[in-house]
PDB file of N, CA and C in Angstrom:
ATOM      1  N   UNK A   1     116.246 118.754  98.832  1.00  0.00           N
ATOM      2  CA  UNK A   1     117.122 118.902  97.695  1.00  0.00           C
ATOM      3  C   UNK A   1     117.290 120.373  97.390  1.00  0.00           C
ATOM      4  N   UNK A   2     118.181 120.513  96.739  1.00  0.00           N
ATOM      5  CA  UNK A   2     118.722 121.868  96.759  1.00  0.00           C
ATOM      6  C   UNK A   2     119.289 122.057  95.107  1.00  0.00           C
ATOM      7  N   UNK A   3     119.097 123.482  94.734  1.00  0.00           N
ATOM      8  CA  UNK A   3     119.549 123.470  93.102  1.00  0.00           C
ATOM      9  C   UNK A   3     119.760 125.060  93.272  1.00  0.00           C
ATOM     10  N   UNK A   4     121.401 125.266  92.959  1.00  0.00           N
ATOM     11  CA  UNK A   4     122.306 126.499  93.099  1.00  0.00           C
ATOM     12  C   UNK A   4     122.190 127.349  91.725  1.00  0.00           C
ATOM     13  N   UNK A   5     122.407 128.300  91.588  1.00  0.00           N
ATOM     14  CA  UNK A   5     122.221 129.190  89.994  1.00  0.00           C
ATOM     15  C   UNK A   5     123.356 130.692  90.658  1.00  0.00           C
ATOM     16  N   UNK A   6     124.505 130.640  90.071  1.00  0.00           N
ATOM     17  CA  UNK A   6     124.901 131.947  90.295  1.00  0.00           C
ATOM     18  C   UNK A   6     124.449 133.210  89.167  1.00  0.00           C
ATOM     19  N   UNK A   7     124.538 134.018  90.052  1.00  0.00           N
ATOM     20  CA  UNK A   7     123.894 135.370  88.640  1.00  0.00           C
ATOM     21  C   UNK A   7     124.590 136.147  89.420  1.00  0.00           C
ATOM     22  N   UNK A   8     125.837 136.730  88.382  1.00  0.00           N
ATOM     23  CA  UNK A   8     126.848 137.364  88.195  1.00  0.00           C
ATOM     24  C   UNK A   8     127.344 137.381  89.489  1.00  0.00           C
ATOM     25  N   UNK A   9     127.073 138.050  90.727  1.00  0.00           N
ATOM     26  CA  UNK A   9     127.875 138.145  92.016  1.00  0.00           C
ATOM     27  C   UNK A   9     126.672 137.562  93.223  1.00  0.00           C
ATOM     28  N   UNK A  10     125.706 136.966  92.745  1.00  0.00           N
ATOM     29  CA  UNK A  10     124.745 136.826  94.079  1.00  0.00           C
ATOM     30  C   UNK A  10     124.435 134.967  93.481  1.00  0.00           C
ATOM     31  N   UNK A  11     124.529 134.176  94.576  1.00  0.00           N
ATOM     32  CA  UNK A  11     123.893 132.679  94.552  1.00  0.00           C
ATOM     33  C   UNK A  11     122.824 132.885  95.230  1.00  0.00           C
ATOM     34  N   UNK A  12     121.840 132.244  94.002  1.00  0.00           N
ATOM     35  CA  UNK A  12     120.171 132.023  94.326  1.00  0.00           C
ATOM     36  C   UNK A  12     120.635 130.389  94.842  1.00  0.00           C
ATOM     37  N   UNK A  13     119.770 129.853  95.924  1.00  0.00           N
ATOM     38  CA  UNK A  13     119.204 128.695  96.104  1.00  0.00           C
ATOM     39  C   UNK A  13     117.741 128.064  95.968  1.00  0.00           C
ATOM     40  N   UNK A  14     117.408 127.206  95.741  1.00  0.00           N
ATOM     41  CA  UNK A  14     116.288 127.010  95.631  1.00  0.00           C
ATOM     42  C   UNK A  14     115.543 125.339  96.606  1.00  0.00           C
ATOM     43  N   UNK A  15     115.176 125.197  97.716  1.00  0.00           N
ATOM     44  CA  UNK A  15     114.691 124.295  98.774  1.00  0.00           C
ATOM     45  C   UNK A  15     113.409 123.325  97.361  1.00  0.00           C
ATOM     46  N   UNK A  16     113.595 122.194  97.364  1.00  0.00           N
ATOM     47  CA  UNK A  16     112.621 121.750  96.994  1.00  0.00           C
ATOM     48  C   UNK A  16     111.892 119.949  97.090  1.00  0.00           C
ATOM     49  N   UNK A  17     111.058 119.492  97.225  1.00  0.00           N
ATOM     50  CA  UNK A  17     110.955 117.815  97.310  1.00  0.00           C
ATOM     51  C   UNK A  17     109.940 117.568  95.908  1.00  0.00           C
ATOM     52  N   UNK A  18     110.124 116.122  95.663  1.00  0.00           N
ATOM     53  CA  UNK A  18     109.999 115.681  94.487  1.00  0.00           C
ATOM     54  C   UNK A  18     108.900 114.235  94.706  1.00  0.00           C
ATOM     55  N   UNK A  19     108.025 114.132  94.727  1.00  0.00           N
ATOM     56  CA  UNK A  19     107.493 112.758  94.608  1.00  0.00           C
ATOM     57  C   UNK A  19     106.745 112.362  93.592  1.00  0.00           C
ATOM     58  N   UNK A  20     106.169 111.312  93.436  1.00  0.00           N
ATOM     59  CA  UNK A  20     106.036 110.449  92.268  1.00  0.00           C
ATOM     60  C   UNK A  20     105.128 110.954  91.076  1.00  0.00           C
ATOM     61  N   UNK A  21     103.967 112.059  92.072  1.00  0.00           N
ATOM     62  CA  UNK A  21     103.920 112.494  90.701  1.00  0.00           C
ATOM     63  C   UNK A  21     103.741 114.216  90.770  1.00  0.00           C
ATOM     64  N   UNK A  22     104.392 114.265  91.927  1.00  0.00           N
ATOM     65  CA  UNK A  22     104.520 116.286  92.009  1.00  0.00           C
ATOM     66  C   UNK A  22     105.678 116.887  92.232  1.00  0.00           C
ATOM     67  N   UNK A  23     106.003 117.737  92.229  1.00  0.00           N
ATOM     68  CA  UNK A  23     107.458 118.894  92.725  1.00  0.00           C
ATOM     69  C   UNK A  23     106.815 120.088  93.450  1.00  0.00           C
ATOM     70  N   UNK A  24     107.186 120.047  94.518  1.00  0.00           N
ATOM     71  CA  UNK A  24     106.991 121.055  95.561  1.00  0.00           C
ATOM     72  C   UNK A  24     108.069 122.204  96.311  1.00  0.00           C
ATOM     73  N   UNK A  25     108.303 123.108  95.272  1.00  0.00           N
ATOM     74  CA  UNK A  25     109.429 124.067  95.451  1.00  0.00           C
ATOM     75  C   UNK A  25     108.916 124.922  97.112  1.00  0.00           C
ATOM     76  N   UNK A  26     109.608 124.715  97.970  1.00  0.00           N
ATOM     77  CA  UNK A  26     109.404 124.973  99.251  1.00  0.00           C
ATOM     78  C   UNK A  26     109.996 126.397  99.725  1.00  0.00           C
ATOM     79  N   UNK A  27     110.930 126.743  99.042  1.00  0.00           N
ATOM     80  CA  UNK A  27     111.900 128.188  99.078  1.00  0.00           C
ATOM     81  C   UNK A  27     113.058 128.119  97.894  1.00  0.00           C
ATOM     82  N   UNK A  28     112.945 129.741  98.056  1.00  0.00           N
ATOM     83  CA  UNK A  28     113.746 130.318  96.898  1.00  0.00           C
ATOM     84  C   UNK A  28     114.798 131.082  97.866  1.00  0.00           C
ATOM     85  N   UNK A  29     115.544 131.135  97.684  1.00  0.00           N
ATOM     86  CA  UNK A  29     116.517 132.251  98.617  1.00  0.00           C
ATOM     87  C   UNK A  29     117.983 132.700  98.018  1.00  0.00           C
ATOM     88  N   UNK A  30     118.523 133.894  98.505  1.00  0.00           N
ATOM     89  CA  UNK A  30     119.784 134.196  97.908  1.00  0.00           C
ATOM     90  C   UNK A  30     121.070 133.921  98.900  1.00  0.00           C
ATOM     91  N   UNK A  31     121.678 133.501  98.770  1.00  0.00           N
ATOM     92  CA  UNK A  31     122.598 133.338  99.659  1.00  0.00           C
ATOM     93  C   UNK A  31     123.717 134.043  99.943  1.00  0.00           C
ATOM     94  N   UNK A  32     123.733 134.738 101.174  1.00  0.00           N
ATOM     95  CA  UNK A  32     124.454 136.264 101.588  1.00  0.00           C
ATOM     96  C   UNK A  32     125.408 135.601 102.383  1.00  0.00           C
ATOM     97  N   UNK A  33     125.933 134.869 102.332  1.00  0.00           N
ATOM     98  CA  UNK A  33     127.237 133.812 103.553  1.00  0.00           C
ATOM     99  C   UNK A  33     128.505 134.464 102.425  1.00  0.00           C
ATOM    100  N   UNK A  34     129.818 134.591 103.064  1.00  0.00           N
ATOM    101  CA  UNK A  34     130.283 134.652 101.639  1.00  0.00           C
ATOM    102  C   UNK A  34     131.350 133.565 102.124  1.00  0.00           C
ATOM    103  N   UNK A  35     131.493 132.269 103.053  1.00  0.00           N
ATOM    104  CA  UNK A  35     132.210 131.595 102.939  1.00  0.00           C
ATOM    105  C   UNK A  35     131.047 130.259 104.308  1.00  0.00           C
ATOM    106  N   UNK A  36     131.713 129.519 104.162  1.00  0.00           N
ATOM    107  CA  UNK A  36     130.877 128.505 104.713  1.00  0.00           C
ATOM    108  C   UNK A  36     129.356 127.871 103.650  1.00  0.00           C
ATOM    109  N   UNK A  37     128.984 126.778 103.641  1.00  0.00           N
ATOM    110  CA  UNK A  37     127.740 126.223 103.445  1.00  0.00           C
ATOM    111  C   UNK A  37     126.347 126.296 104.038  1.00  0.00           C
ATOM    112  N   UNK A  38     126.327 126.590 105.232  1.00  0.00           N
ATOM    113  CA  UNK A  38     125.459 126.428 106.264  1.00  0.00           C
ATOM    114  C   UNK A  38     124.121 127.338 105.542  1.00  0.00           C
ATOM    115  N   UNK A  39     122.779 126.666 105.810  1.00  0.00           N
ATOM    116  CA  UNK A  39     121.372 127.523 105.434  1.00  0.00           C
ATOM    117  C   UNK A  39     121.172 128.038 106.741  1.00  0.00           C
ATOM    118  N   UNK A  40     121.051 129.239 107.200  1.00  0.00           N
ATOM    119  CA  UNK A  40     120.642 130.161 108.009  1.00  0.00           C
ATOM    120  C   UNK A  40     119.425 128.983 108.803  1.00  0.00           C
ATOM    121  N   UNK A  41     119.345 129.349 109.894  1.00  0.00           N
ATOM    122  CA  UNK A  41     118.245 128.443 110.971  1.00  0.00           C
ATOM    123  C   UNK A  41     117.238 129.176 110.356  1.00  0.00           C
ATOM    124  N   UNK A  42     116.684 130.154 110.446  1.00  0.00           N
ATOM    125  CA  UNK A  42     115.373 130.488 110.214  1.00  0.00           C
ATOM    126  C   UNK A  42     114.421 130.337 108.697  1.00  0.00           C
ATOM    127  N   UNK A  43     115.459 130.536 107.737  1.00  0.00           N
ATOM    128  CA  UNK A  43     115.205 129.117 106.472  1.00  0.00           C
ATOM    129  C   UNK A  43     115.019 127.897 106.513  1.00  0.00           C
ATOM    130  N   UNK A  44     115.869 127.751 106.948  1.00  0.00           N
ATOM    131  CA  UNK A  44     115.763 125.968 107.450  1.00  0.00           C
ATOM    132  C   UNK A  44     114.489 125.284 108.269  1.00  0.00           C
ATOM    133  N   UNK A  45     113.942 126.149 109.243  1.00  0.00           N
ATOM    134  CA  UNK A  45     112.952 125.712 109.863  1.00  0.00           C
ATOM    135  C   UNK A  45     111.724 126.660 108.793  1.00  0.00           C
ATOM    136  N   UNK A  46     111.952 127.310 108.209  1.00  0.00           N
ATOM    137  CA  UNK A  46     110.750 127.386 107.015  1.00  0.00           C
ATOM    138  C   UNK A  46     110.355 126.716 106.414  1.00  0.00           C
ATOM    139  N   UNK A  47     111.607 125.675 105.879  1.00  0.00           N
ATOM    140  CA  UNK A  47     111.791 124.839 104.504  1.00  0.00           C
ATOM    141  C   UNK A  47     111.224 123.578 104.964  1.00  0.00           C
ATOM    142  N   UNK A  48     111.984 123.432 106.241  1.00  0.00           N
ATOM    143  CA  UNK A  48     111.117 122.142 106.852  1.00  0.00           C
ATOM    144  C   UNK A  48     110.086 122.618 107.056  1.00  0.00           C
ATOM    145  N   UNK A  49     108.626 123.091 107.671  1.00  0.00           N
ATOM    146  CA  UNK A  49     107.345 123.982 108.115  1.00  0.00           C
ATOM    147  C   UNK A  49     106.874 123.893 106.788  1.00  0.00           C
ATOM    148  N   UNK A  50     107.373 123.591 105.362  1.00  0.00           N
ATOM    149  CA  UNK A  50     106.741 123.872 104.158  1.00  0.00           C
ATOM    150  C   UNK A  50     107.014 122.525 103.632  1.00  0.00           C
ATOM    151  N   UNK A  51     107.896 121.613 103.977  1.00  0.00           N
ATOM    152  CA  UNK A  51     108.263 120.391 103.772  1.00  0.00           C
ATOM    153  C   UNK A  51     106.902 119.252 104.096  1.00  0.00           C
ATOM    154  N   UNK A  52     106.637 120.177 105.055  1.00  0.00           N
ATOM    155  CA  UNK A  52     105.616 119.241 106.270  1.00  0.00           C
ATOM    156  C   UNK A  52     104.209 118.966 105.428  1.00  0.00           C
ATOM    157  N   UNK A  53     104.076 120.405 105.210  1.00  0.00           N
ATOM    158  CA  UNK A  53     103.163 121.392 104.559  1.00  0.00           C
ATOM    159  C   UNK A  53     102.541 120.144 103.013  1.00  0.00           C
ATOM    160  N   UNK A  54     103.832 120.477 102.271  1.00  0.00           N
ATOM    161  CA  UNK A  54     103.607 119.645 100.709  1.00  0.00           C
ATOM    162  C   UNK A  54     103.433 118.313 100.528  1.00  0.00           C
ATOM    163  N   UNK A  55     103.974 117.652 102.281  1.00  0.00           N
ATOM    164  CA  UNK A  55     103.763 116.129 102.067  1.00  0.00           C
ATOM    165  C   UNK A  55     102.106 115.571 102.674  1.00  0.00           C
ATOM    166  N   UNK A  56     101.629 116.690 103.629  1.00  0.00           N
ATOM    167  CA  UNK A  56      99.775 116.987 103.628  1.00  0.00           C
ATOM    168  C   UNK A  56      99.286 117.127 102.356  1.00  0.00           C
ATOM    169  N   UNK A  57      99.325 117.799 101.681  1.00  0.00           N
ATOM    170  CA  UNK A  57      98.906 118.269 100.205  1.00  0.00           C
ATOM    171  C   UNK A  57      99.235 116.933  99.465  1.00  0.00           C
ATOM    172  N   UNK A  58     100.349 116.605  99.521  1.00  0.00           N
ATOM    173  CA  UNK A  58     100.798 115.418  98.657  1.00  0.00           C
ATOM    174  C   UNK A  58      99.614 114.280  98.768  1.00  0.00           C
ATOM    175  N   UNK A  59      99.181 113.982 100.249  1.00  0.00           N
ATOM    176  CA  UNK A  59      98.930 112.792 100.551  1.00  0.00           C
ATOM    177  C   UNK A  59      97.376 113.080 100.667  1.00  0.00           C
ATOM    178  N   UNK A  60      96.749 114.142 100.706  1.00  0.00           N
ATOM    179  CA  UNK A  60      95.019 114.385 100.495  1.00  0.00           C
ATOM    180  C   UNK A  60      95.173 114.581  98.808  1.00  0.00           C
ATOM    181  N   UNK A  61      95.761 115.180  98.263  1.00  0.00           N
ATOM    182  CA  UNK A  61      95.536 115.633  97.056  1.00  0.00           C
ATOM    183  C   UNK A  61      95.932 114.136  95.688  1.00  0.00           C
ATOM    184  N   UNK A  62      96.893 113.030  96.237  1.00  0.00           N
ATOM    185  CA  UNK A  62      97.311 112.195  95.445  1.00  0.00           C
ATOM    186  C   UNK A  62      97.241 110.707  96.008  1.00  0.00           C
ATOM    187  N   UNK A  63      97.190 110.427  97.412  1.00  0.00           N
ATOM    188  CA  UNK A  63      97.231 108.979  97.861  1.00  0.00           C
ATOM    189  C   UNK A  63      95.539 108.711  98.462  1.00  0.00           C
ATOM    190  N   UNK A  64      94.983 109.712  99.254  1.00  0.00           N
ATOM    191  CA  UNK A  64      94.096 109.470  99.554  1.00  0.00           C
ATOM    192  C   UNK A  64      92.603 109.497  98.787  1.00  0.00           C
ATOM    193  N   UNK A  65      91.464 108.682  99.097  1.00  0.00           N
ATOM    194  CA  UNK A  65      90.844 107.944  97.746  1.00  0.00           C
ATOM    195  C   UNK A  65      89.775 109.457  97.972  1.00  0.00           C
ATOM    196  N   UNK A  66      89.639 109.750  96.860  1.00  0.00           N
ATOM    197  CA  UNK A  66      88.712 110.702  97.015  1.00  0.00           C
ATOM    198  C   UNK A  66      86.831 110.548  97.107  1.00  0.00           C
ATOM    199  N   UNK A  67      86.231 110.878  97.829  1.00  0.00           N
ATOM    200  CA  UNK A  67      84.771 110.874  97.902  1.00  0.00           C
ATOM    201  C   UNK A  67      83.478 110.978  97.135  1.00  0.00           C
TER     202      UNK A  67
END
């Protein structure tokens, strides 16, 4: 999921996932394209690499029974 904010001449983006009981903001970035949509590849494979990342954390830190 994605959540846009312009400030004055530069668009911030912000990469983030949401589950049941956390929010895991994955990247912040500004977006320097000045026509097209597309997230740069090397963001993209960050966002996923941190995607991966928060749903480990998610699942030791909230599903799995602790000791």
């Amino acid at each position: 999921m994605k959540l846009a904010d312009d400030n004055r001449s530069n668009t911030y983006r912000v990469a983030y996932t949401a589950f049941p009981a956390a929010v895991y903001v994955l990247d912040v970035y500004m977006k320097k394209s000045k026509s097209g949509i597309g997230t740069p590849h090397l963001i993209r494979r960050r966002i996923i690499h941190r995607y991966k990342e928060a749903v480990r954390l998610y699942e030791a830190n909230y599903l799995l029974p602790r000791k």
